[in-house]
Protein backbone atom coordinates (compact mmCIF):
# COMPACT_ATOMS: atom_id res chain seq x y z
CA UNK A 1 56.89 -63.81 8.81
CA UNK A 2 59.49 -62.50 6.01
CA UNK A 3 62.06 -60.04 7.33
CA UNK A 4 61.34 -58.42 3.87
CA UNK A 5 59.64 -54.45 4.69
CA UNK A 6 56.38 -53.56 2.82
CA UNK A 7 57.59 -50.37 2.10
CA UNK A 8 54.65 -48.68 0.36
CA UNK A 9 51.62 -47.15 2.09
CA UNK A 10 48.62 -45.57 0.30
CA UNK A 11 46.75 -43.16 2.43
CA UNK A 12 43.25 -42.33 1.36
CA UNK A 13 42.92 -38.66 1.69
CA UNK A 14 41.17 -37.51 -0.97
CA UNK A 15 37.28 -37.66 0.88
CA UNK A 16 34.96 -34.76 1.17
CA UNK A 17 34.80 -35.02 5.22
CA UNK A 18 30.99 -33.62 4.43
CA UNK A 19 29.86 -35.25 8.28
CA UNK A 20 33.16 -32.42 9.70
CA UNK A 21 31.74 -29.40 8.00
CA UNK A 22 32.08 -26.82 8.75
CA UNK A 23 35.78 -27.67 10.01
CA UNK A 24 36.13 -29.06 6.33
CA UNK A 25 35.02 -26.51 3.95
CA UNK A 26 38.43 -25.67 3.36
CA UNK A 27 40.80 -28.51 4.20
CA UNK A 28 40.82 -32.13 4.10
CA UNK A 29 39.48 -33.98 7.01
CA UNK A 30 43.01 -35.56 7.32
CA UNK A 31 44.90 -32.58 7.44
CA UNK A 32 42.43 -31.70 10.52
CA UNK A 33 45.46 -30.87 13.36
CA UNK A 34 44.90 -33.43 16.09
CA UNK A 35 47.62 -33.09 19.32
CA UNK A 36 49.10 -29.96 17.33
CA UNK A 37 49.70 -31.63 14.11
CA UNK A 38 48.15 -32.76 11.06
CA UNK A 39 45.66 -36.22 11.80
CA UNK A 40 47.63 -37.64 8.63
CA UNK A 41 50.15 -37.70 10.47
CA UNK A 42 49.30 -39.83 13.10
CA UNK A 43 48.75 -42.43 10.13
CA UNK A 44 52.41 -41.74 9.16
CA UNK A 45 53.75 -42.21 12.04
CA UNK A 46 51.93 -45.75 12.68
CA UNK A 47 53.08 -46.77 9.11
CA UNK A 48 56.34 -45.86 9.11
CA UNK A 49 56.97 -48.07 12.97
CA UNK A 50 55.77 -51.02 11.07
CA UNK A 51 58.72 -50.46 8.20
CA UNK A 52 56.77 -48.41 5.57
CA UNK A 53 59.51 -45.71 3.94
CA UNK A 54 57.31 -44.47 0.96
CA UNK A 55 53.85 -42.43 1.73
CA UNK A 56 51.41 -42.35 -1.53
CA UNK A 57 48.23 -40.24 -0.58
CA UNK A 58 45.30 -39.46 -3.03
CA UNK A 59 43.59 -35.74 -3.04
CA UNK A 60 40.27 -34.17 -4.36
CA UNK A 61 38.92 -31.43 -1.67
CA UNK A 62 41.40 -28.54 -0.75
CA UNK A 63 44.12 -30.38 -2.32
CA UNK A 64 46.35 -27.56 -2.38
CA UNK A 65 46.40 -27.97 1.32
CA UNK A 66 48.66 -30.96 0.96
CA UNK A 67 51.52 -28.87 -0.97
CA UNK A 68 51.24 -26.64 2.04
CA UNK A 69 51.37 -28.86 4.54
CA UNK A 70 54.03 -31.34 3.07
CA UNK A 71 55.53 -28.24 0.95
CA UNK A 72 59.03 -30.51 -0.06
CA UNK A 73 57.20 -33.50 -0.30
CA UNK A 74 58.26 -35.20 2.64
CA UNK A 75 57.48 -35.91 6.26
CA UNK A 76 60.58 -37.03 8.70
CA UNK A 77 62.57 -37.58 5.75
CA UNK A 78 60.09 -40.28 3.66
CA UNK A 79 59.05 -39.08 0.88
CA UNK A 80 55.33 -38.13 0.14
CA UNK A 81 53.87 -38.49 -3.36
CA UNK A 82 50.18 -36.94 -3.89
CA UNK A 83 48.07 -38.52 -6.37
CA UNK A 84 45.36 -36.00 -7.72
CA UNK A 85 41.88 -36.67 -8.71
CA UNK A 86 39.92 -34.22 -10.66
CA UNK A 87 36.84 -36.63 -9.38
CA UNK A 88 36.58 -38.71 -6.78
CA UNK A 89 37.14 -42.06 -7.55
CA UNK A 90 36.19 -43.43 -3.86
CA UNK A 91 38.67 -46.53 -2.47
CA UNK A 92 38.91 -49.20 -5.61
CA UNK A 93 38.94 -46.21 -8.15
CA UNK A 94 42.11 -44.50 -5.80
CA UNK A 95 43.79 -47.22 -5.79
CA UNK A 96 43.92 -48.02 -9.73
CA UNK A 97 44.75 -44.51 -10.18
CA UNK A 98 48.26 -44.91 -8.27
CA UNK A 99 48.71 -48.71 -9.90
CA UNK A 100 51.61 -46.95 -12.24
CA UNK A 101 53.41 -45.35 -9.12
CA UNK A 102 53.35 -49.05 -7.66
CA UNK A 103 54.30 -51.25 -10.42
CA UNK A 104 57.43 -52.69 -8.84
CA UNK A 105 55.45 -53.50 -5.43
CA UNK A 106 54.43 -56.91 -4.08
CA UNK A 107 51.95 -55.59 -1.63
CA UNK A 108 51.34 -52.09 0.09
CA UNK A 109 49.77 -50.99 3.36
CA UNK A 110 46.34 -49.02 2.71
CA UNK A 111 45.05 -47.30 5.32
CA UNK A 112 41.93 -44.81 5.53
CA UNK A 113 43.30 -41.07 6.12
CA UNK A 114 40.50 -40.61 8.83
CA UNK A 115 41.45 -43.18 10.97
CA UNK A 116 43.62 -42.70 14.02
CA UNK A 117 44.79 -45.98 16.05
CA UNK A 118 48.08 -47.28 17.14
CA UNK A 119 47.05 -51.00 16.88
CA UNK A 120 49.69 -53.35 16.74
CA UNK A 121 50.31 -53.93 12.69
CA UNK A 122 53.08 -56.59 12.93
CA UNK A 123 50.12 -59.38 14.08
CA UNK A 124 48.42 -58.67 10.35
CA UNK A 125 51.55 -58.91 8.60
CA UNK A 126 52.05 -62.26 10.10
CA UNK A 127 48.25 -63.66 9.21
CA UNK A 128 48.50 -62.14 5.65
CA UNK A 129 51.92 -64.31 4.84
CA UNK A 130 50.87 -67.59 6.82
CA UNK A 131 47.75 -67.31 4.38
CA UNK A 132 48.74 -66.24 1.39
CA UNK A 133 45.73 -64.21 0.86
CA UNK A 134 44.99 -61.22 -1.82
CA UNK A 135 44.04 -59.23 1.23
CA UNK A 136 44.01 -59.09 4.52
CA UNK A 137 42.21 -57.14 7.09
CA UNK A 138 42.55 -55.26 10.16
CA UNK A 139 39.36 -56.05 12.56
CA UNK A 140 38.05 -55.05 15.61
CA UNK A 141 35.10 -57.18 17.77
CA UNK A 142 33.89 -53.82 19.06
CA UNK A 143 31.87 -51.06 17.32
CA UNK A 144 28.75 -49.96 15.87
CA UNK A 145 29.30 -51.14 12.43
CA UNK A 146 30.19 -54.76 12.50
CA UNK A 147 29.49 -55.50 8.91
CA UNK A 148 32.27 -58.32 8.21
CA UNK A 149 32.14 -61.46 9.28
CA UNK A 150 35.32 -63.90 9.67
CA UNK A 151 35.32 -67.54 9.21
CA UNK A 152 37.30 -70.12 11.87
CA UNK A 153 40.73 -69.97 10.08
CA UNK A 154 41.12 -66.46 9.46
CA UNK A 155 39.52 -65.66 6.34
CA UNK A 156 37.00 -63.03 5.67
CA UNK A 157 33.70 -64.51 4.56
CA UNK A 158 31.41 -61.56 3.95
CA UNK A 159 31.20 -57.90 3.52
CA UNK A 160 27.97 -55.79 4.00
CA UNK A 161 26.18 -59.07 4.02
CA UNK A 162 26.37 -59.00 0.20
CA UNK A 163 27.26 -62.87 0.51
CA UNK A 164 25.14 -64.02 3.16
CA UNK A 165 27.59 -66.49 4.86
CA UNK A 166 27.77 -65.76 8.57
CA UNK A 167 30.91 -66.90 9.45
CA UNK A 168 31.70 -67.31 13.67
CA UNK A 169 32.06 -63.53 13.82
CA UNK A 170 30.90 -60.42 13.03
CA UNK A 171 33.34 -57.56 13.18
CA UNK A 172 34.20 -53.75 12.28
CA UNK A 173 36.32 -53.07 9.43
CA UNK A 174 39.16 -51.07 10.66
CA UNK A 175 40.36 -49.25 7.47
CA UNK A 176 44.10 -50.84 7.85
CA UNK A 177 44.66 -53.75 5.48
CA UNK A 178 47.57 -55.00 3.29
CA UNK A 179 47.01 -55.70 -0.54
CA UNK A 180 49.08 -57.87 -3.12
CA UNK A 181 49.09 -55.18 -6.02
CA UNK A 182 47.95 -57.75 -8.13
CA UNK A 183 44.91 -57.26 -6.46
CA UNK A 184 44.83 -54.53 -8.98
CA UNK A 185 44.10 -56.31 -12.03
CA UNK A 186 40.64 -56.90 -10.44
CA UNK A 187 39.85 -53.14 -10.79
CA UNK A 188 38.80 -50.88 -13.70
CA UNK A 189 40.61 -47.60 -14.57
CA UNK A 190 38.43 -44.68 -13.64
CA UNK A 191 35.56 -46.47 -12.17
CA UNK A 192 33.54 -45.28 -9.07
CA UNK A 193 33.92 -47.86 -7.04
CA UNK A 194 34.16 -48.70 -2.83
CA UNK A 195 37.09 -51.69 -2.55
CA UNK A 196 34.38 -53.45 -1.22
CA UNK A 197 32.99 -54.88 -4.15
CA UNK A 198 36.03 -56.26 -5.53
CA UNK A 199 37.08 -57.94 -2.15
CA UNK A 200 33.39 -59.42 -1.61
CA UNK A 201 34.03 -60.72 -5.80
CA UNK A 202 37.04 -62.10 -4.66
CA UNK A 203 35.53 -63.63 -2.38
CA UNK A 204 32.81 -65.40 -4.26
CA UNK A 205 35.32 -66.87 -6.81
CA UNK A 206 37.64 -68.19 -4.05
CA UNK A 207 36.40 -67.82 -0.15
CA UNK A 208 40.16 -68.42 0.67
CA UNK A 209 41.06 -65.55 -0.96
CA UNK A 210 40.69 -62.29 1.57
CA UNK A 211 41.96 -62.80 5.14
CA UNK A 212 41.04 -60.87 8.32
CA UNK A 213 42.64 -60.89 12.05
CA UNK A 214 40.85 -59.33 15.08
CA UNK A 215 43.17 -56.65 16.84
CA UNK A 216 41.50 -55.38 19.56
CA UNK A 217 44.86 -53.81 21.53
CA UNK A 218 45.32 -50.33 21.10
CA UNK A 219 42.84 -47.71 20.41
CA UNK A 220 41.04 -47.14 16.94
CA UNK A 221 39.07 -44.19 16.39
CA UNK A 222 37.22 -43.05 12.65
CA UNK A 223 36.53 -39.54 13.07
CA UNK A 224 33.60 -39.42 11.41
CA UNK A 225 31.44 -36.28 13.56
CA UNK A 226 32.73 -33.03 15.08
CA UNK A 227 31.85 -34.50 18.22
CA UNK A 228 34.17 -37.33 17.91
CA UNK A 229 36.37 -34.76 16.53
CA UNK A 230 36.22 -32.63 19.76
CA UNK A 231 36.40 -35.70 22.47
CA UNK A 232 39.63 -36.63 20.86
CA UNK A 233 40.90 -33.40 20.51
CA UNK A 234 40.33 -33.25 24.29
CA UNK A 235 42.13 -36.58 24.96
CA UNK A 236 45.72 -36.51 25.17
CA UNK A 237 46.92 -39.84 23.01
């Protein structure tokens, strides 16, 4: 594995949080404090152990609570740039919005701004340079929605079952992945779009093209509920 850091990480933040309300009607479900600080975070913290020293995050609901919580536009020193959207553009449409404020980057860390997990990150650098993939995917064998399935050597077969290839196993998309930015090219400026589609493209037009690894140390949770919300709040991490 290159000593090289990835030193970009794109944060999606910039989701309604609709299944939270009412605990979202005003703020963005990853501002949502979790152990007496902002869930984001969390995120921030996990990226920046791994090497990351540059936070991009995207914003649509409350977005003004992201100048107040990050008022100098930092967090321990790293700087924090905030990417507005004036409508949602959902994951593939984020990311080409930020494509100028990563021009000069290889690859970047993207990782969903409602997930909270300390899973080990190093192990996915590792498979995403020993394959040389677009893509490559943090996975988990346990969870309700195992809706990716992995091939023998590592590579990600299908997505949603749009493909139909089975693969040897089906597993939970963990929201953590690293992308070449040339990935990019795939995707169209201002376009709705879930990152899905382009990866499961990919896919079709090379099936060695997006990678996966199954990292099932640490914990992983998608706070998705104000129940989940609530247990975890309860839970000291």
């Amino acid at each position: 594995m290159p000593t090289k850091n990835i030193d970009t990480a794109f944060i999606l933040g910039a989701g309604l949080g609709t299944r939270l309300r009412p605990l979202t009607e005003n703020m963005p479900k990853p501002l949502l404090p979790i152990g007496g600080r902002p869930m984001i975070t969390h995120a921030m913290e996990h990226l920046r152990a791994a090497g990351v020293r540059r936070f991009i995050v995207n914003t649509h609901h409350a977005a003004h609570k992201y100048a107040e919580a990050f008022p100098d536009g930092t967090w321990q020193g790293l700087p924090v740039i905030f990417r507005h959207e004036p409508a949602l553009l959902d994951t593939a449409g984020g990311l080409k919005n930020i494509e100028d404020l990563i021009a000069h980057e290889e690859r970047i860390w993207i990782y969903n701004g409602d997930v909270l997990s300390n899973l080990p990150l190093a192990p996915l650098a590792a498979r995403h340079f020993a394959l040389g993939t677009e893509a490559t995917l943090a996975l988990r064998s346990r969870g309700a929605l195992k809706n990716v399935t992995i091939d023998a050597a590592g590579y990600i077969c299908d997505m949603r079952d749009l493909l139909g290839a089975p693969g040897v196993q089906r597993c939970l998309f963990a929201g953590i992945y690293l992308l070449e930015t040339a990935f990019l090219r795939r995707l169209a400026a201002g376009k709705i779009e879930s990152i899905v589609l382009p990866l499961v493209a990919s896919i079709r037009e090379n099936p060695r093209s997006i990678g996966g690894i199954v990292i099932d140390d640490g914990f992983w949770y998608d706070l998705g509920t104000i129940k989940e919300y609530n247990t975890l709040c309860g839970q000291i991490l």
